[in-house]
N, C-alpha and C. Protein backbone atom coordinates (compact mmCIF):
# COMPACT_ATOMS: atom_id res chain seq x y z
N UNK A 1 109.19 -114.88 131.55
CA UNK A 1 108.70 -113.60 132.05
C UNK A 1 108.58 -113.66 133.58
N UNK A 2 108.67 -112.39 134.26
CA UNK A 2 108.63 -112.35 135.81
C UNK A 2 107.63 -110.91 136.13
N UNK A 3 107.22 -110.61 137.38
CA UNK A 3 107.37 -109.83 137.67
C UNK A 3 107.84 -108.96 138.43
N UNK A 4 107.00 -107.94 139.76
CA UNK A 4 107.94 -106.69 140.04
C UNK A 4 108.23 -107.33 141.07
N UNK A 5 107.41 -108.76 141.48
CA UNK A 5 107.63 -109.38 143.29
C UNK A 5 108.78 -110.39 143.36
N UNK A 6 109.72 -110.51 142.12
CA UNK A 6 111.15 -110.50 142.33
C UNK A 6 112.38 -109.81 143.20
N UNK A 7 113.10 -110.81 143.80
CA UNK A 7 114.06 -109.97 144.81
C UNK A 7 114.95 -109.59 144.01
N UNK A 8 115.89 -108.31 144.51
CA UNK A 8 117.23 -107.77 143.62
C UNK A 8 118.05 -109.41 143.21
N UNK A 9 118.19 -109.91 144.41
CA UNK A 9 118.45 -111.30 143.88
C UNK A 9 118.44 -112.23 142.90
N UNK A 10 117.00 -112.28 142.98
CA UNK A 10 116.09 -113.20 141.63
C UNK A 10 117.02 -112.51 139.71
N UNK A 11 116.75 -111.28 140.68
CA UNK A 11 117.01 -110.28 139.32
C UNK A 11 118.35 -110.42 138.70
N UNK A 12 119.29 -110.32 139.87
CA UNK A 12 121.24 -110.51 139.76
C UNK A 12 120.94 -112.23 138.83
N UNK A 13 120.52 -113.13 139.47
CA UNK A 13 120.36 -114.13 138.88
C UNK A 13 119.95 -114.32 137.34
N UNK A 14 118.65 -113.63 137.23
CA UNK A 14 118.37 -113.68 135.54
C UNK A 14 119.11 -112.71 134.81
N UNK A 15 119.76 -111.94 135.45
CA UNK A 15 120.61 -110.60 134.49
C UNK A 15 121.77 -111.80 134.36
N UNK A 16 122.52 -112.49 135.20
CA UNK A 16 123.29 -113.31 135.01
C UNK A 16 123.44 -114.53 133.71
N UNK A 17 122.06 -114.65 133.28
CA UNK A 17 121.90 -115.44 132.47
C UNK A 17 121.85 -114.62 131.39
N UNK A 18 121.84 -113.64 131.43
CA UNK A 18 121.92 -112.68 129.71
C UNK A 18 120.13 -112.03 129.40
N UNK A 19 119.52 -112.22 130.64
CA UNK A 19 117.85 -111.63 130.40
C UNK A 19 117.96 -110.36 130.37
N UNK A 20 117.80 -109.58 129.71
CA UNK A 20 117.52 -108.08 128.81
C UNK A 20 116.42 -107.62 129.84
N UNK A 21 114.80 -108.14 129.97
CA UNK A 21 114.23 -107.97 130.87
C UNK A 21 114.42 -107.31 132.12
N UNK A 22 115.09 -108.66 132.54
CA UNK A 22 116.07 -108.19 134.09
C UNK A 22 116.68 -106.81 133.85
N UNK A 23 117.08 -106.54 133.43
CA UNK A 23 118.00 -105.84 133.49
C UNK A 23 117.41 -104.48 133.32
N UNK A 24 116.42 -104.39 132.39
CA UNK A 24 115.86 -103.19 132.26
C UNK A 24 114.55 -102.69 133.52
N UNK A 25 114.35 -103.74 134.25
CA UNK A 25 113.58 -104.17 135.38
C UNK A 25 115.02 -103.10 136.51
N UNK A 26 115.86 -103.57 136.91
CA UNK A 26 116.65 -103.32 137.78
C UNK A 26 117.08 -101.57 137.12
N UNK A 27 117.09 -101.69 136.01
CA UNK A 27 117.58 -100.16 135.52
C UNK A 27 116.63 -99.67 136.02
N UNK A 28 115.30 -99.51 136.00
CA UNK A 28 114.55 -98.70 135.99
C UNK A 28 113.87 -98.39 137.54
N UNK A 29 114.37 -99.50 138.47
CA UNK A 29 114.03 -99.24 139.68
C UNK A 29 115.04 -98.76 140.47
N UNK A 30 116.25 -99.06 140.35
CA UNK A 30 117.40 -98.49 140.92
C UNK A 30 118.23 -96.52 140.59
N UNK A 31 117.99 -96.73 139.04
CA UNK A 31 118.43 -95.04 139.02
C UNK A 31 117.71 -93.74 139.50
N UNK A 32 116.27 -93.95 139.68
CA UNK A 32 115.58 -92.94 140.58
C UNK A 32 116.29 -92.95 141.97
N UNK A 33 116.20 -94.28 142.24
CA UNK A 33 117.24 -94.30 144.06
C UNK A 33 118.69 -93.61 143.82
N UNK A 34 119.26 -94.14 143.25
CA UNK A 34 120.97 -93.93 142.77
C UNK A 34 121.19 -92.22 141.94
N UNK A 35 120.66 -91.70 141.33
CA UNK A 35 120.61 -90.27 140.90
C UNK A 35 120.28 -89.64 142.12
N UNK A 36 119.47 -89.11 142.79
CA UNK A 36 119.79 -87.69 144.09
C UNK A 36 121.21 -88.37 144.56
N UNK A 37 121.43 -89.37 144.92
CA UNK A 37 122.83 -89.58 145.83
C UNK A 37 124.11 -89.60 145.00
N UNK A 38 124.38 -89.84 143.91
CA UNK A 38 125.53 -89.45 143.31
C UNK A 38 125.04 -88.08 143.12
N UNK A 39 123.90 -87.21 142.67
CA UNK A 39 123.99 -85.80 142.74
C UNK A 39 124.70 -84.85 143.94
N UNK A 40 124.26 -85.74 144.94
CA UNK A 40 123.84 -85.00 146.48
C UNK A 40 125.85 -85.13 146.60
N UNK A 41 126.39 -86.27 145.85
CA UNK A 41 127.90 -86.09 146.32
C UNK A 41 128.57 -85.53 145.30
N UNK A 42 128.11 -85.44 143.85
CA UNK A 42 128.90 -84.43 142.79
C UNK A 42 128.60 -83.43 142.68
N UNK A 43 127.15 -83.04 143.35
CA UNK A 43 126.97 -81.71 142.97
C UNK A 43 127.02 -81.11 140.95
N UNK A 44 127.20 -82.14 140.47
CA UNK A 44 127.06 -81.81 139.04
C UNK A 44 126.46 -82.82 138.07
N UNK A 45 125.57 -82.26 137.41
CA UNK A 45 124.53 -83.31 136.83
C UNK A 45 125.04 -83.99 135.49
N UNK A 46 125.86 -83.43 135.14
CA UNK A 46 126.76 -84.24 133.50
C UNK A 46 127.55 -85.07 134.44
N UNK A 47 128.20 -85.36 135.88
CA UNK A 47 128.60 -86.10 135.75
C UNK A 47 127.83 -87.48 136.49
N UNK A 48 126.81 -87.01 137.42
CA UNK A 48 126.05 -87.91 137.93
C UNK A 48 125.00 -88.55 136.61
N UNK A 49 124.95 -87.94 135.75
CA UNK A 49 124.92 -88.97 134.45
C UNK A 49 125.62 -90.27 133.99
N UNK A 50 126.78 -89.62 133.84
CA UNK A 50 127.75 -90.45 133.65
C UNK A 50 128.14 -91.54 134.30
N UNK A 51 127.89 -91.34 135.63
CA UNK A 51 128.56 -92.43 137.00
C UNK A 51 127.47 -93.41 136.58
N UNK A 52 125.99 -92.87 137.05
CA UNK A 52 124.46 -94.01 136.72
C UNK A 52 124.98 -94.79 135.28
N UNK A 53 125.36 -94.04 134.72
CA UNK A 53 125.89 -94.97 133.32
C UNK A 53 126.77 -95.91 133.40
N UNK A 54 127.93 -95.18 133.63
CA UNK A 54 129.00 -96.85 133.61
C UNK A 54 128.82 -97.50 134.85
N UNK A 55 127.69 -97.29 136.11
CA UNK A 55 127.30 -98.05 137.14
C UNK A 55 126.69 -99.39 136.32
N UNK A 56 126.08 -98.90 135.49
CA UNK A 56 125.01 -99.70 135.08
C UNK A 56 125.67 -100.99 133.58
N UNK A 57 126.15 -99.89 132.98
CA UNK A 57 127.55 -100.81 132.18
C UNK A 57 128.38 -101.76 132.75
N UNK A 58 129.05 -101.84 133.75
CA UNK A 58 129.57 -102.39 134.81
C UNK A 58 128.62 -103.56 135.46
N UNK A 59 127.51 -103.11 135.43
CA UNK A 59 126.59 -104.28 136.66
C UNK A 59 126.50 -105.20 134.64
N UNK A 60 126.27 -105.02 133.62
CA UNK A 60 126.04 -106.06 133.15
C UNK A 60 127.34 -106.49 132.46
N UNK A 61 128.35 -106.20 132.26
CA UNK A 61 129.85 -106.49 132.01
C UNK A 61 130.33 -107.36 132.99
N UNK A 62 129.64 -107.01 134.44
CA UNK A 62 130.05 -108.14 135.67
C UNK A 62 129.11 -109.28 135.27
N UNK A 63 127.98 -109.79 134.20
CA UNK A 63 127.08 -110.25 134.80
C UNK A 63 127.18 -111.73 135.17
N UNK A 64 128.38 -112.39 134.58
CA UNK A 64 128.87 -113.96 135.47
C UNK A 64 129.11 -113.52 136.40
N UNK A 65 129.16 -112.35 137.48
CA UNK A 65 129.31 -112.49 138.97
C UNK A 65 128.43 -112.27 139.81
N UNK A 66 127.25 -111.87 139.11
CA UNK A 66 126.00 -111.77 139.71
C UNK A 66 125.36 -112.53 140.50
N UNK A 67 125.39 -114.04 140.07
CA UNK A 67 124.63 -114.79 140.59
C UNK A 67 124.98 -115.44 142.19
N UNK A 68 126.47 -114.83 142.61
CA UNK A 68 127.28 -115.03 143.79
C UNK A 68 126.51 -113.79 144.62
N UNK A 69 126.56 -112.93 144.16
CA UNK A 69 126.26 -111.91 145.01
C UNK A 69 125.23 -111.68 145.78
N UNK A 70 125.08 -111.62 147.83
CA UNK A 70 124.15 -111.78 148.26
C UNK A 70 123.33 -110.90 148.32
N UNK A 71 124.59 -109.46 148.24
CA UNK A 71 123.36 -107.85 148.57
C UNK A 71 123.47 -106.83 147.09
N UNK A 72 122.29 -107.23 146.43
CA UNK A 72 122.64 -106.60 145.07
C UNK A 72 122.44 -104.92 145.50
N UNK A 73 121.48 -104.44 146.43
CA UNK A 73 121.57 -102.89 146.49
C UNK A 73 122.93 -102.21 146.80
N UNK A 74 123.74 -103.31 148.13
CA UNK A 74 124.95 -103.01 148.57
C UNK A 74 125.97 -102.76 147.50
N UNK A 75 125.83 -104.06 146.55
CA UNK A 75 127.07 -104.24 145.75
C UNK A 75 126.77 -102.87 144.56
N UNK A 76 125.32 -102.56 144.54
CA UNK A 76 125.30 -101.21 143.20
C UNK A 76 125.94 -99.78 144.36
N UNK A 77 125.55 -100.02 145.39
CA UNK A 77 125.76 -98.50 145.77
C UNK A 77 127.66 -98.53 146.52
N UNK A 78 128.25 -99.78 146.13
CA UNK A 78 129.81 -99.89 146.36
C UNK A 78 130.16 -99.29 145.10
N UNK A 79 129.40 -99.64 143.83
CA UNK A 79 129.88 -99.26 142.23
C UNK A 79 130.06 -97.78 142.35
N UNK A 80 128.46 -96.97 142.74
CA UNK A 80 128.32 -95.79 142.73
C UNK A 80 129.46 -94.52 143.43
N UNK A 81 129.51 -95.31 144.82
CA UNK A 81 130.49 -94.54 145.73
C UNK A 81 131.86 -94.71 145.17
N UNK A 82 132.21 -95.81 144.48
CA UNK A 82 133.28 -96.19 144.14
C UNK A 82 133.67 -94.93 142.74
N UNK A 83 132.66 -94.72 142.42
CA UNK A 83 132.54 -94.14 141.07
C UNK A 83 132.91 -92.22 141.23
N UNK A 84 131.94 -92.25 142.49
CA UNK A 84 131.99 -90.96 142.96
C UNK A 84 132.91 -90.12 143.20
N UNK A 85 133.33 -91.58 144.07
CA UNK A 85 134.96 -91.17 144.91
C UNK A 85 136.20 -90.96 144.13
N UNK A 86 135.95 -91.68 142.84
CA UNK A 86 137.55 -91.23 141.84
C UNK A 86 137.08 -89.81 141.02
N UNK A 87 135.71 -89.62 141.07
CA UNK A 87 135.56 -88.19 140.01
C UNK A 87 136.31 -87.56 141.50
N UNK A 88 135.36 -87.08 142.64
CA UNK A 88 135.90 -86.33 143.87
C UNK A 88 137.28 -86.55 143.81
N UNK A 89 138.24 -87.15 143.63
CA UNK A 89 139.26 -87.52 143.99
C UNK A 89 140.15 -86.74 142.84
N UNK A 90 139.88 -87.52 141.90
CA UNK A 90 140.42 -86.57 140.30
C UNK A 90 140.00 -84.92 140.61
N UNK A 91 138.96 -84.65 141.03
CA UNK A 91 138.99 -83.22 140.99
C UNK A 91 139.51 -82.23 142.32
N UNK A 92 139.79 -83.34 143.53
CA UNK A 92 141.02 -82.73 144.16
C UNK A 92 139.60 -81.56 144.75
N UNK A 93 138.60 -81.77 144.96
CA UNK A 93 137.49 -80.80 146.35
C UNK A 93 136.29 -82.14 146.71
N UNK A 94 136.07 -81.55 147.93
CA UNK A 94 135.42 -82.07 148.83
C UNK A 94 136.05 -83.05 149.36
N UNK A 95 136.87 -82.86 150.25
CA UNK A 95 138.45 -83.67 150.93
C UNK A 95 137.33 -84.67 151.95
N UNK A 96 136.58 -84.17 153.06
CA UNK A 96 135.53 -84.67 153.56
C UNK A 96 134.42 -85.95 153.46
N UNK A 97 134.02 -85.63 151.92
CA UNK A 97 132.91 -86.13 151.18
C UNK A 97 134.16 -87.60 150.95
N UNK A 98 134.92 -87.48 150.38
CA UNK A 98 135.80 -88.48 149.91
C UNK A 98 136.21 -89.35 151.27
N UNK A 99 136.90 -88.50 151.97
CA UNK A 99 136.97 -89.44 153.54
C UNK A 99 135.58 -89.93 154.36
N UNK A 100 134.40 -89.82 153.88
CA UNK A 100 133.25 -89.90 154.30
C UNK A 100 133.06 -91.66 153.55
N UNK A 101 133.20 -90.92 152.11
CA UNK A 101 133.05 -92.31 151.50
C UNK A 101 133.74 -93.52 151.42
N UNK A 102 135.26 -93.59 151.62
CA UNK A 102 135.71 -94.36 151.75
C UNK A 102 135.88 -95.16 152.80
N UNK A 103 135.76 -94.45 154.45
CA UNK A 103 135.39 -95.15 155.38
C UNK A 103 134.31 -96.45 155.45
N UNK A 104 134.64 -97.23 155.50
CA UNK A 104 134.09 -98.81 155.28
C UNK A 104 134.16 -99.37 154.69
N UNK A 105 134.68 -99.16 153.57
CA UNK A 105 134.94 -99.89 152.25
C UNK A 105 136.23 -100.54 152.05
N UNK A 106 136.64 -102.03 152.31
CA UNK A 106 137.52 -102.69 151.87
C UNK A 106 138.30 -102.53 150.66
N UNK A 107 139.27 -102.54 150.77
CA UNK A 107 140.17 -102.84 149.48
C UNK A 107 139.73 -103.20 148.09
N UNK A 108 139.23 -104.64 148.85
CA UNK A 108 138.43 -105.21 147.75
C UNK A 108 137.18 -104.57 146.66
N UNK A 109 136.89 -103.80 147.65
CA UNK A 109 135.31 -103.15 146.94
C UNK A 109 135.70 -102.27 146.37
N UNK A 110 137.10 -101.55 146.60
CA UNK A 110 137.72 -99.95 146.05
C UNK A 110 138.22 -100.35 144.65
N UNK A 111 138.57 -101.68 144.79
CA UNK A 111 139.63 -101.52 143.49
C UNK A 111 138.88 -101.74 142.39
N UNK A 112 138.81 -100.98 141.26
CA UNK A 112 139.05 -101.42 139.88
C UNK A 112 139.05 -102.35 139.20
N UNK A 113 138.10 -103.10 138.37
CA UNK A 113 138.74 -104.77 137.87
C UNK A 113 139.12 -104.09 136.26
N UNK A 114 140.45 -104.95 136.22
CA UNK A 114 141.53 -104.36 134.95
C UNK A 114 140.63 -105.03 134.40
N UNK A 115 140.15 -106.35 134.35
CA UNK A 115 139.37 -107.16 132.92
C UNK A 115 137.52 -106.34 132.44
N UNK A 116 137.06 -105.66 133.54
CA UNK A 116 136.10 -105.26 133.05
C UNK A 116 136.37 -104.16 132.75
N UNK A 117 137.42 -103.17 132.75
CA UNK A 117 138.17 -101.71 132.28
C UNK A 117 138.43 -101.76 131.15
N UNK A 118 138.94 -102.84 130.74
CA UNK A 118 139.78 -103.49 129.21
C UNK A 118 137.87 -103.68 128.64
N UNK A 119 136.61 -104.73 128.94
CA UNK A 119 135.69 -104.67 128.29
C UNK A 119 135.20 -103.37 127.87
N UNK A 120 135.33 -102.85 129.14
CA UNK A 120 134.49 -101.51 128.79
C UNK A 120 134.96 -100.57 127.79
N UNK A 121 136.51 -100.73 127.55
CA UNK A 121 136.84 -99.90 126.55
C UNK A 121 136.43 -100.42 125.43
N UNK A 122 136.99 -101.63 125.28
CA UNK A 122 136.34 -102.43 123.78
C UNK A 122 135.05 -102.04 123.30
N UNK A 123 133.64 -102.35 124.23
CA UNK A 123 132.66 -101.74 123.68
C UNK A 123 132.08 -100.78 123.29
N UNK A 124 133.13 -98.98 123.59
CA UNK A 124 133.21 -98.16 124.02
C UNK A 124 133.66 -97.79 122.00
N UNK A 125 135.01 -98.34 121.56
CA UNK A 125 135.32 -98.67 121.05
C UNK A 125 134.73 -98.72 119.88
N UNK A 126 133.97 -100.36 119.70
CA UNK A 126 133.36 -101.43 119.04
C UNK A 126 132.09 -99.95 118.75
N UNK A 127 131.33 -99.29 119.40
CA UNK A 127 130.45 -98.39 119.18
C UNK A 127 130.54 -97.37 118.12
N UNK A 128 131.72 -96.69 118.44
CA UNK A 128 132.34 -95.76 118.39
C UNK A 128 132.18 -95.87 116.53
N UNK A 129 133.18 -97.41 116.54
CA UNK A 129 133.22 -97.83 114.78
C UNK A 129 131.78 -97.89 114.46
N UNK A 130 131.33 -98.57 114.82
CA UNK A 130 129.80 -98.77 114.29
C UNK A 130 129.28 -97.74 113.69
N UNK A 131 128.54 -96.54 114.70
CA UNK A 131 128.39 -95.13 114.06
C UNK A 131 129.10 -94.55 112.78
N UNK A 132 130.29 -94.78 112.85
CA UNK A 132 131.00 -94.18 112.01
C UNK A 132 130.91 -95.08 110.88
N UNK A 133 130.30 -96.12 110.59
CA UNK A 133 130.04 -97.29 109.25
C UNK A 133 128.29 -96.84 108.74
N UNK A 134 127.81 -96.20 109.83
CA UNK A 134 126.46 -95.63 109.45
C UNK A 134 126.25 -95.20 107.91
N UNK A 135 125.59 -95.52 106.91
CA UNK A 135 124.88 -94.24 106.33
C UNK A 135 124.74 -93.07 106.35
N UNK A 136 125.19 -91.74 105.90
CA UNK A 136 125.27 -90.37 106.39
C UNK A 136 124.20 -90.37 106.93
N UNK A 137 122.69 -90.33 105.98
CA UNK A 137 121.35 -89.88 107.46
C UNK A 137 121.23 -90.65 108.62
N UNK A 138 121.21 -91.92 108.41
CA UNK A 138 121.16 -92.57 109.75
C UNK A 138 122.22 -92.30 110.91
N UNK A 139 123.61 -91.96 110.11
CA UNK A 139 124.13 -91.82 111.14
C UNK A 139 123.61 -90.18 112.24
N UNK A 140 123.72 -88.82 111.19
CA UNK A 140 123.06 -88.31 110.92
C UNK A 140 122.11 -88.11 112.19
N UNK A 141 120.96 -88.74 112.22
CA UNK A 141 119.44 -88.92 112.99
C UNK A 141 120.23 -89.94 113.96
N UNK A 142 120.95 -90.65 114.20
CA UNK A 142 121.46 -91.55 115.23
C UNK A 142 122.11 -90.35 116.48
N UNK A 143 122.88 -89.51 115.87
CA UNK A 143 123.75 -88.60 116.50
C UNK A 143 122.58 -87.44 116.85
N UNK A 144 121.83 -86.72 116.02
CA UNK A 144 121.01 -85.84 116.63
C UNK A 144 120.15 -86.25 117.91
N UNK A 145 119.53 -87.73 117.83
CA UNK A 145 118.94 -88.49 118.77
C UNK A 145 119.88 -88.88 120.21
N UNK A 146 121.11 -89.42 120.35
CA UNK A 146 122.06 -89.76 121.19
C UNK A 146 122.36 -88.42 121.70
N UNK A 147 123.24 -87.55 120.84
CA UNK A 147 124.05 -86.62 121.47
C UNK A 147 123.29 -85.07 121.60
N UNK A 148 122.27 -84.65 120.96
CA UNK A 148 121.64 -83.44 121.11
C UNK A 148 120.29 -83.98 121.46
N UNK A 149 119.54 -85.04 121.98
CA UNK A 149 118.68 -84.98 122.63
C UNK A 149 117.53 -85.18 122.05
N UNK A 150 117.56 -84.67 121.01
CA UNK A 150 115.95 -84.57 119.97
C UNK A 150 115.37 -85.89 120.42
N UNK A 151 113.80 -85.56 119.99
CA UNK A 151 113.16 -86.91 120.23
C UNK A 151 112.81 -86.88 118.46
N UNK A 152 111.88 -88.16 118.40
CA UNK A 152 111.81 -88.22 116.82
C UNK A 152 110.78 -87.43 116.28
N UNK A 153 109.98 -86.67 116.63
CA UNK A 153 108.85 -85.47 115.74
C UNK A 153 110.12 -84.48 115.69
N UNK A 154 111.17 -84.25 116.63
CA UNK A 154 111.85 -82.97 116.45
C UNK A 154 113.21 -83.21 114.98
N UNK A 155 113.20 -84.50 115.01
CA UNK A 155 114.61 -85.10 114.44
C UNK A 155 113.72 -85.12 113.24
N UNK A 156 112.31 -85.63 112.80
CA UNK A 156 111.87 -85.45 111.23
C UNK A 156 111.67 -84.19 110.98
N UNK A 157 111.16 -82.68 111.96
CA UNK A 157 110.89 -81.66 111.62
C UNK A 157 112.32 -81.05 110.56
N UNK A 158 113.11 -81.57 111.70
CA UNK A 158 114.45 -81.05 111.05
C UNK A 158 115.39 -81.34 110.03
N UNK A 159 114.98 -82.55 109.60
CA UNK A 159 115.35 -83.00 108.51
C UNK A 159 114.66 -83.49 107.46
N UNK A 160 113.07 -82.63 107.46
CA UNK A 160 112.72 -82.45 106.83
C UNK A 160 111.80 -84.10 105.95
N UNK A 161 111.95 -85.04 107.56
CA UNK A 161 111.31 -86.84 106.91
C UNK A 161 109.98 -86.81 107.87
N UNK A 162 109.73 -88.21 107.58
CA UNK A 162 108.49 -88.30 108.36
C UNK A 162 109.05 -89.05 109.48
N UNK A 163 108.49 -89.15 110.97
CA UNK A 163 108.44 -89.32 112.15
C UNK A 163 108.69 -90.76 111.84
N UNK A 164 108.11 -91.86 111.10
CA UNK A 164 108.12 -93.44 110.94
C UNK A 164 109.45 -93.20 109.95
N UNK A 165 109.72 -92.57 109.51
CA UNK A 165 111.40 -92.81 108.65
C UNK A 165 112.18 -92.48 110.25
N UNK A 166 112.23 -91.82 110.78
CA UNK A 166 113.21 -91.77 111.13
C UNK A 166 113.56 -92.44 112.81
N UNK A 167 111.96 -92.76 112.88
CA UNK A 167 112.22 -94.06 113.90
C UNK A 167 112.73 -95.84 113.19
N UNK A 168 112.37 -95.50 112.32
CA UNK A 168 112.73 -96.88 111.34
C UNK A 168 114.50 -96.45 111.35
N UNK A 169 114.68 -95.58 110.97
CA UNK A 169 116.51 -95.34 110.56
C UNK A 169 116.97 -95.55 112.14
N UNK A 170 116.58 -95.06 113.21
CA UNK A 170 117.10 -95.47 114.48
C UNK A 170 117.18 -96.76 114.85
N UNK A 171 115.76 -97.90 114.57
CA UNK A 171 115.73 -99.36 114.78
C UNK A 171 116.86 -99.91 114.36
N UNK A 172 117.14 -99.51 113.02
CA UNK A 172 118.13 -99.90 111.77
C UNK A 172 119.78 -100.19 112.55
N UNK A 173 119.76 -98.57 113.19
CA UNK A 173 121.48 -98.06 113.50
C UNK A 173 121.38 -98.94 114.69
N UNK A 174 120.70 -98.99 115.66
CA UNK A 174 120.81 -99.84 117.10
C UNK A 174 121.06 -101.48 116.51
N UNK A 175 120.34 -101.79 115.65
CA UNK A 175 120.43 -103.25 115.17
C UNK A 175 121.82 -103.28 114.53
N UNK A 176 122.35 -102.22 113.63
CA UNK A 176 123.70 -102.40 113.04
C UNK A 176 124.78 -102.48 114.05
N UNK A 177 124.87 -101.13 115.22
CA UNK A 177 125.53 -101.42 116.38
C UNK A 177 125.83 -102.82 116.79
N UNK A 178 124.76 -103.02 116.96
CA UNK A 178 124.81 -103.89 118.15
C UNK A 178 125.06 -105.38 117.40
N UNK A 179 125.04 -105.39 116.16
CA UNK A 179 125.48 -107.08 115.42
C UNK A 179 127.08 -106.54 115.73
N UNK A 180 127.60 -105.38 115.31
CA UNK A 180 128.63 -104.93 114.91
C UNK A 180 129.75 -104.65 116.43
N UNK A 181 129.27 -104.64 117.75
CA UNK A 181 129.41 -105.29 119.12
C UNK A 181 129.61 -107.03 119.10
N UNK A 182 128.96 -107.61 118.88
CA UNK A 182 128.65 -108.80 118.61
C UNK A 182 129.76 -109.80 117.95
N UNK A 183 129.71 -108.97 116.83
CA UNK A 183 131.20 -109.05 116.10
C UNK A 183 132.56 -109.29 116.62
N UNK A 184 132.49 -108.71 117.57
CA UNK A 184 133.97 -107.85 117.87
C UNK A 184 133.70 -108.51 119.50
N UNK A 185 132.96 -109.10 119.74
CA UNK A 185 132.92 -110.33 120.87
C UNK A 185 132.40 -110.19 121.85
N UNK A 186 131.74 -109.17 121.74
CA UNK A 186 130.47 -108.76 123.23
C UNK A 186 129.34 -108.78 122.71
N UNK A 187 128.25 -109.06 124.09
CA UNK A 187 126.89 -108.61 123.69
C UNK A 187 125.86 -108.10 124.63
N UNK A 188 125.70 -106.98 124.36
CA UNK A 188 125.32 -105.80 125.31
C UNK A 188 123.56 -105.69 124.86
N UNK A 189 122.27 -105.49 125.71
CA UNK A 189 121.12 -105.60 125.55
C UNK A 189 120.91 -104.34 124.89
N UNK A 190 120.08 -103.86 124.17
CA UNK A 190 119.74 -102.58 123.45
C UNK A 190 119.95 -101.40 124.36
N UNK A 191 119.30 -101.64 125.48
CA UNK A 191 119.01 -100.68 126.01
C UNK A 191 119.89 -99.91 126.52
N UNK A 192 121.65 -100.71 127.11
CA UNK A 192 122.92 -100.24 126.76
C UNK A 192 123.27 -99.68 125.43
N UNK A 193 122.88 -99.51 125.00
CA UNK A 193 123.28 -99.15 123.85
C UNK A 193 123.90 -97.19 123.89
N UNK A 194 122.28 -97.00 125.06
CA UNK A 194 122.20 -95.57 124.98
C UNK A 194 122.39 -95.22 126.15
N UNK A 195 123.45 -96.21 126.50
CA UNK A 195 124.46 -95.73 127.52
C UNK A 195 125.85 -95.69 128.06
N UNK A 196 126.49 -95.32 126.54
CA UNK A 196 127.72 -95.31 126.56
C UNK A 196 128.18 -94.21 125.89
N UNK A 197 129.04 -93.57 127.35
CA UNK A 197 129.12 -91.76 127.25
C UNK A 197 130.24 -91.65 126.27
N UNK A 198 130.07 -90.42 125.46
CA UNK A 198 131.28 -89.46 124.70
C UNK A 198 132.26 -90.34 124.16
N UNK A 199 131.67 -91.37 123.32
CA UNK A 199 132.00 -92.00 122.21
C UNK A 199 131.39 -91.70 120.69
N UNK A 200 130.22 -90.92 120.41
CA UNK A 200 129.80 -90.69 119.88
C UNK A 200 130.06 -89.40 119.02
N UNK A 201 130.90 -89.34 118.53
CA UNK A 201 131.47 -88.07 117.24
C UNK A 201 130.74 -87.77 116.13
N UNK A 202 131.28 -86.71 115.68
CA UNK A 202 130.20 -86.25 114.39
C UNK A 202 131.40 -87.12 113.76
């Protein structure tokens, strides 16, 4: 156990070792910072969702490279801009914003890594099946919870269970996921779990 008087450092280091902790430590202090500024450059909130997401997918898919890294704020807000700059870019406006962002940024920091593109699909993937091996209700209450938002008094009103069923059927589906990740040769902390965009189908 640690606490909050850890450096981003300390943190890159124990996320490096596979600490869940860490990681939910760094999630939770970094996306309040990192959300207005991918907003402030997409101007659209489904996708500055999305970017904080596979920013954050990415920082633990990298996490054997963590422990090299000297400026962990630098290296998240290279992910972010990096992230920004191909939505701006794909959507062909804000010619400016894009030449704004790319000014300073090396080669190195712009490009893409094919091996964590290839992970990310796999787990993307590996998810995708999981859900779909669900139990109709669980899957069911998995999907009303993920993709429409409900919290769990709204998800038992509506289906008519009690609030402890259907937090129990959620424990259940995250634990099946995630053996079922595991499986298939990754292993991603829970809390990724519920952050991997528009894989999730009825």
């Amino acid at each position: 156990m640690y606490d909050r008087s850890h450096t981003d450092i300390a943190l890159f280091q124990l996320i490096a070792e596979g600490d869940e902790t860490a990681f939910r430590e760094l999630f939770h202090a970094y996306v309040p910072q990192l959300q207005p500024l991918v907003m402030h450059l997409t101007k659209t909130a489904s996708v500055t969702e999305d970017i904080i997401q596979e920013t954050f997918l990415r920082v633990w898919l990298s996490r054997d490279k963590l422990a090299a890294i000297e400026n962990p704020r630098s290296w998240l807000l290279r992910i972010v801009f990096y992230q920004s700059f191909t939505w701006l870019r794909r959507q062909a406006v804000h010619q400016k914003a894009m030449g704004a962002m790319a000014q300073g940024h090396d080669d190195a920091a712009m490009r893409s890594s094919t091996e964590e593109a290839v992970a990310y699909a796999a787990v993307v993937r590996l998810v995708g099946e999981a859900v779909q091996q669900l139990p109709a209700q669980a899957k069911r209450i998995y999907l009303l919870s993920r993709e429409s938002g409900l919290r769990i008094p709204e998800i038992a009103e509506q289906l008519g269970l009690s609030p402890n069923t259907v937090k129990n059927s959620l424990v259940r589906s995250l634990q099946a996921i995630r053996r079922h990740i595991e499986a298939g040769g990754h292993w991603l902390p829970v809390a990724l779990l519920w952050l991997i965009p528009g894989v999730l189908g009825g």
